[in-house]
N, C-alpha and C. Protein backbone atom coordinates (compact mmCIF):
# COMPACT_ATOMS: atom_id res chain seq x y z
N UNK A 1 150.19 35.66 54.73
CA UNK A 1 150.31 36.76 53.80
C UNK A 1 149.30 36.55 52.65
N UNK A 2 148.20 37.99 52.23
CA UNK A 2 147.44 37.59 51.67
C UNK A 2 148.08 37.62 49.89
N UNK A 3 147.64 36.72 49.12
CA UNK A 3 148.19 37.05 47.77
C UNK A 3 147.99 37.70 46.78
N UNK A 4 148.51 38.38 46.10
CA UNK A 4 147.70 39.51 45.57
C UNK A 4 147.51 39.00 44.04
N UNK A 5 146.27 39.38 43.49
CA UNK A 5 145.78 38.69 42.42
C UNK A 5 146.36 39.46 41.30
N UNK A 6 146.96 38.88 39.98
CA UNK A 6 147.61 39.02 38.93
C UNK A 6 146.60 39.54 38.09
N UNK A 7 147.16 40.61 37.15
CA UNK A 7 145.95 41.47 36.13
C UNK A 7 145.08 40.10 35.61
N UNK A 8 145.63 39.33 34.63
CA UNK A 8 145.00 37.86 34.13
C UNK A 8 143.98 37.25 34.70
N UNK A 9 144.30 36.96 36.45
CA UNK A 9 143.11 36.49 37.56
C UNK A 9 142.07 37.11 37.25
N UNK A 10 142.29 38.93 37.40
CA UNK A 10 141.47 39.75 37.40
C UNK A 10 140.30 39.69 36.42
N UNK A 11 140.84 39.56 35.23
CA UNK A 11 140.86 39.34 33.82
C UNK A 11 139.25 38.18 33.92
N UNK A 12 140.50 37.03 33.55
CA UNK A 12 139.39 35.70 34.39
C UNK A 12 138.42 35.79 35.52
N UNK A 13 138.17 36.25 36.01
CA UNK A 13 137.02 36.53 37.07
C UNK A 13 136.10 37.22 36.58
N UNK A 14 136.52 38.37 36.36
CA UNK A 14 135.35 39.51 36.76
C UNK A 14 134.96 40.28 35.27
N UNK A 15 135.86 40.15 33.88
CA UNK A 15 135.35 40.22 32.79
C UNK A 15 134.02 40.25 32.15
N UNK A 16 133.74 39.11 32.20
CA UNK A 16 132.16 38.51 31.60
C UNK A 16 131.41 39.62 32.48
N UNK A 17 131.20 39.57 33.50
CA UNK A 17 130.71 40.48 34.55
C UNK A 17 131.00 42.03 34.14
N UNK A 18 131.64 42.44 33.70
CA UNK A 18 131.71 43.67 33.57
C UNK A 18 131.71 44.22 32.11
N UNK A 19 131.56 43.36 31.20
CA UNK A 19 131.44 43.23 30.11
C UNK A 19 129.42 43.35 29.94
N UNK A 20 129.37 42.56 30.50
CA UNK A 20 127.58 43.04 30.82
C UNK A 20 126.78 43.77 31.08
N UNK A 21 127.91 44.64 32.69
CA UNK A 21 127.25 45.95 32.82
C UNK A 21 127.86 46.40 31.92
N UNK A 22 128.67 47.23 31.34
CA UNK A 22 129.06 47.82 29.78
C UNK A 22 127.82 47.97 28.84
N UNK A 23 127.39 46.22 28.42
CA UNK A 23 126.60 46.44 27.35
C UNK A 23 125.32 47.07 27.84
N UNK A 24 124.97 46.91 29.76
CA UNK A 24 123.65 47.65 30.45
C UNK A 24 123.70 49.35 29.98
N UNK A 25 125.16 49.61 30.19
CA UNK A 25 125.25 50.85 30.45
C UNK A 25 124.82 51.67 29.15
N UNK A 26 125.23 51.21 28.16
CA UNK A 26 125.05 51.46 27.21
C UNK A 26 123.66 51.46 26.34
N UNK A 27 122.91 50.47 26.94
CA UNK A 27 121.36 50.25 26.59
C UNK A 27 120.22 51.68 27.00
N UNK A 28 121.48 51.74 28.58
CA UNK A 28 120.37 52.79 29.08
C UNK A 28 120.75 54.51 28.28
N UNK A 29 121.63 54.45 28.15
CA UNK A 29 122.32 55.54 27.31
C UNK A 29 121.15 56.01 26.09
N UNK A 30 121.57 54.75 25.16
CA UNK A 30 120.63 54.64 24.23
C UNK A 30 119.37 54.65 24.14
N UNK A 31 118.59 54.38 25.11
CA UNK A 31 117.75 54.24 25.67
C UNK A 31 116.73 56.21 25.83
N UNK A 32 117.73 56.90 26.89
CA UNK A 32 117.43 58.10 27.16
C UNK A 32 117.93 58.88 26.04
N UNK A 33 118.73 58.57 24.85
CA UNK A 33 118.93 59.19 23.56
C UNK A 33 117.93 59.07 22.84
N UNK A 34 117.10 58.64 22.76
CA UNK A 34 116.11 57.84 21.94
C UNK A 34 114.73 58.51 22.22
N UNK A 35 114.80 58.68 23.71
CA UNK A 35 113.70 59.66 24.62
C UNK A 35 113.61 61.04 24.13
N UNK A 36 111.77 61.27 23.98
CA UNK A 36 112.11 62.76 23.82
C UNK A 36 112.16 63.65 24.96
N UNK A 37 112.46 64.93 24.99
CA UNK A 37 112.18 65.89 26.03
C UNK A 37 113.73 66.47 26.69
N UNK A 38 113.74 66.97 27.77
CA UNK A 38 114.79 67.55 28.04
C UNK A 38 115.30 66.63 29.19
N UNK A 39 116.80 66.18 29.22
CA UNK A 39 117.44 65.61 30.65
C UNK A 39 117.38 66.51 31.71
N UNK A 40 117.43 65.73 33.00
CA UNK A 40 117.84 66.17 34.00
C UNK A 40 119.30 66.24 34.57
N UNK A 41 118.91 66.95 35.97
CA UNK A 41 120.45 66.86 36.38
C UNK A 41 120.85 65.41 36.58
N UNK A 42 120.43 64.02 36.38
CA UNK A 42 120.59 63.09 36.63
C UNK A 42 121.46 62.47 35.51
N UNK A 43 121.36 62.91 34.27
CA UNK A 43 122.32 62.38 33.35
C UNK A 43 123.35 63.45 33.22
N UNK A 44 123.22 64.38 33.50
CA UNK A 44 124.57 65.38 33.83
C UNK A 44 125.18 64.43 34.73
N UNK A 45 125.20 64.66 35.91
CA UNK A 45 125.52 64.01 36.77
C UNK A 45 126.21 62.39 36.15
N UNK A 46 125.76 61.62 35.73
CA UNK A 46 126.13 60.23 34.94
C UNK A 46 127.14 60.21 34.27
N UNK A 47 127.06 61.24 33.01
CA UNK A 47 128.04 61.70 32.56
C UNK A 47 129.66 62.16 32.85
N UNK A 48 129.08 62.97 33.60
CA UNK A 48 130.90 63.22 34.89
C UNK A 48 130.93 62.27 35.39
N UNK A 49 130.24 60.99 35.53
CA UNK A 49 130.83 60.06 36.54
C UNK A 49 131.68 59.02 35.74
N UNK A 50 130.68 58.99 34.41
CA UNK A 50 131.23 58.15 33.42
C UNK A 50 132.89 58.52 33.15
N UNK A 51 133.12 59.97 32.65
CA UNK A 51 134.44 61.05 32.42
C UNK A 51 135.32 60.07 33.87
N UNK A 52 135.18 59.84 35.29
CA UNK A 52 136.03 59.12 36.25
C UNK A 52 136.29 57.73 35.77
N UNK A 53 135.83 56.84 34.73
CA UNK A 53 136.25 55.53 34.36
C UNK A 53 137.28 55.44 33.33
N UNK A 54 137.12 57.28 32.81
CA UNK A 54 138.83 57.63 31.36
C UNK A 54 140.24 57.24 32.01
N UNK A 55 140.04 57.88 33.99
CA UNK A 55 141.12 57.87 34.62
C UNK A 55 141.80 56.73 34.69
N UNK A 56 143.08 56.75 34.68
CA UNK A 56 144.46 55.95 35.13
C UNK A 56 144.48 55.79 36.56
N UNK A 57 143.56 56.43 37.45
CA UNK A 57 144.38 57.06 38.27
C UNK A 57 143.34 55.76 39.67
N UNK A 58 143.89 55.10 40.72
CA UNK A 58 143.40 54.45 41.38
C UNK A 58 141.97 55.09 41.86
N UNK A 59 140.74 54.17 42.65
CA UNK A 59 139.88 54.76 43.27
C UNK A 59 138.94 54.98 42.45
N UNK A 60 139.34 54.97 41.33
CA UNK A 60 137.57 55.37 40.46
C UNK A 60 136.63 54.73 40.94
N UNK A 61 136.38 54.03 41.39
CA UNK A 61 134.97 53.52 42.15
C UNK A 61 134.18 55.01 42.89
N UNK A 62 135.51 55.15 44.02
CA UNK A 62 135.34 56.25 44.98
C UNK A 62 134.77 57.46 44.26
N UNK A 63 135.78 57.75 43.12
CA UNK A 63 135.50 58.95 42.43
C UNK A 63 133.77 58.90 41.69
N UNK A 64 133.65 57.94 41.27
CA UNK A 64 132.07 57.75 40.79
C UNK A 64 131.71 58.04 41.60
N UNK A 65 131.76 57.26 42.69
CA UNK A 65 130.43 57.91 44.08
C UNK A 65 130.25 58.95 44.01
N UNK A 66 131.64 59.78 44.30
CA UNK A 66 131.97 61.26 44.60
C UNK A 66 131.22 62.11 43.95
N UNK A 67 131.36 61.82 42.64
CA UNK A 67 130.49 62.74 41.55
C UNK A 67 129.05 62.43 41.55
N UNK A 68 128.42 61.55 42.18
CA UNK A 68 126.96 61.35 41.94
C UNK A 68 126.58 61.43 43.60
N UNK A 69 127.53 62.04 44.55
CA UNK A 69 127.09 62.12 45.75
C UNK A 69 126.81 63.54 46.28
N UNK A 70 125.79 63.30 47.67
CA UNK A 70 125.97 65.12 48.10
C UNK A 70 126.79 65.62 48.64
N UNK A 71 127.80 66.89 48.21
CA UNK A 71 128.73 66.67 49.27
C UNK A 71 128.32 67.85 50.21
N UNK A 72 127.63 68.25 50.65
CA UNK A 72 127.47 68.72 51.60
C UNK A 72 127.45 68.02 53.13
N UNK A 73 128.08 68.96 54.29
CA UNK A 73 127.78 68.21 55.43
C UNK A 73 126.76 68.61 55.86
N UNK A 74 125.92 70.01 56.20
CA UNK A 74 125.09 69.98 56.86
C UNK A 74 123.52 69.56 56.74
N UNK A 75 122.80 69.02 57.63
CA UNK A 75 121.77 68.16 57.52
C UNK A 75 120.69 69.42 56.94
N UNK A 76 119.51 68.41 56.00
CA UNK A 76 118.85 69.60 55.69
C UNK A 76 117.57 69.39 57.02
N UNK A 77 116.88 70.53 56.90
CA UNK A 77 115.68 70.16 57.91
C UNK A 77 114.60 69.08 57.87
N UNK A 78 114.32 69.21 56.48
CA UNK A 78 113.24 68.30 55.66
C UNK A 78 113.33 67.74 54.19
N UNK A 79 113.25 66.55 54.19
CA UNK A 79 113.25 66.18 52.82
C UNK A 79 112.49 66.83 51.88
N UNK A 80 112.98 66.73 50.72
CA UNK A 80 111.78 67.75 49.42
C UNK A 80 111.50 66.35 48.45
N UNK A 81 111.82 65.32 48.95
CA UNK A 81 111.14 64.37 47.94
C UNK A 81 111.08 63.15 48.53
N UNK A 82 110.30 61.94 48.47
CA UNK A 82 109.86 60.77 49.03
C UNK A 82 111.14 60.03 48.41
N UNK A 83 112.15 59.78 47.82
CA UNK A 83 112.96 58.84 47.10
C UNK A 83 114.18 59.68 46.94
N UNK A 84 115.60 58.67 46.82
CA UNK A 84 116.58 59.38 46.52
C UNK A 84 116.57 59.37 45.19
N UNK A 85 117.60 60.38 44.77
CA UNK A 85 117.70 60.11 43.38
C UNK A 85 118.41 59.68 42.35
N UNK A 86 119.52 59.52 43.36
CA UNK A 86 120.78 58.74 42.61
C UNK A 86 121.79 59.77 42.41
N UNK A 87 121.45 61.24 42.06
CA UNK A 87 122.47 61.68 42.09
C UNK A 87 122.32 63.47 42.72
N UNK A 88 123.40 64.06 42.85
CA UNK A 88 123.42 65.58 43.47
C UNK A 88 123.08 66.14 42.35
N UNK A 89 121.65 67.02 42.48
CA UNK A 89 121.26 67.89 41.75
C UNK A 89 121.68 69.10 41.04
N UNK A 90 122.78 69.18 42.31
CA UNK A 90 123.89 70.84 41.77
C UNK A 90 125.17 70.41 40.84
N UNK A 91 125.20 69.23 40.26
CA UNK A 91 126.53 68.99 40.08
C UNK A 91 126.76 69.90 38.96
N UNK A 92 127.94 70.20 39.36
CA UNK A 92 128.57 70.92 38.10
C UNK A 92 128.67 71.10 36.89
């Protein structure tokens, strides 16, 4: 039976670590605040994903993806750009 790790473990492990990306996340924030010119759909997009880490609610990992993913199923014919981009252009 596998054991399931106590908030504290959690705590102790993976803190420092996530405490880091935090202060990343935040650099880059500041970073594109600081920038002149107009955003793209790429920090739209960031933004709603960020709004999924407010939740209580299990899966926010999933839900980040979700919001920075395409959800379309059907295949397109041809790519329109050499690189992905990290996130769905239409997002809401």
């Amino acid at each position: 039976m596998e054991k399931t790790m106590t908030r504290q473990e959690a705590l102790d492990l993976y803190f420092m670590d996530a405490r880091s990306k935090l202060i990343d996340l935040a650099a880059f924030l500041d970073r594109v605040d600081r920038a002149e010119g107009e955003a793209d759909f790429r920090l739209k997009a960031f933004r709603l994903a960020l709004r999924e880490l407010e939740r209580k609610e299990p899966q926010r990992a999933k839900q980040v993806l979700l919001t920075l993913s395409d959800p379309t199923t059907k295949p397109i014919a041809k790519a329109t750009a050499k690189a992905a981009s990290g996130a769905w252009p239409e997002t809401e």
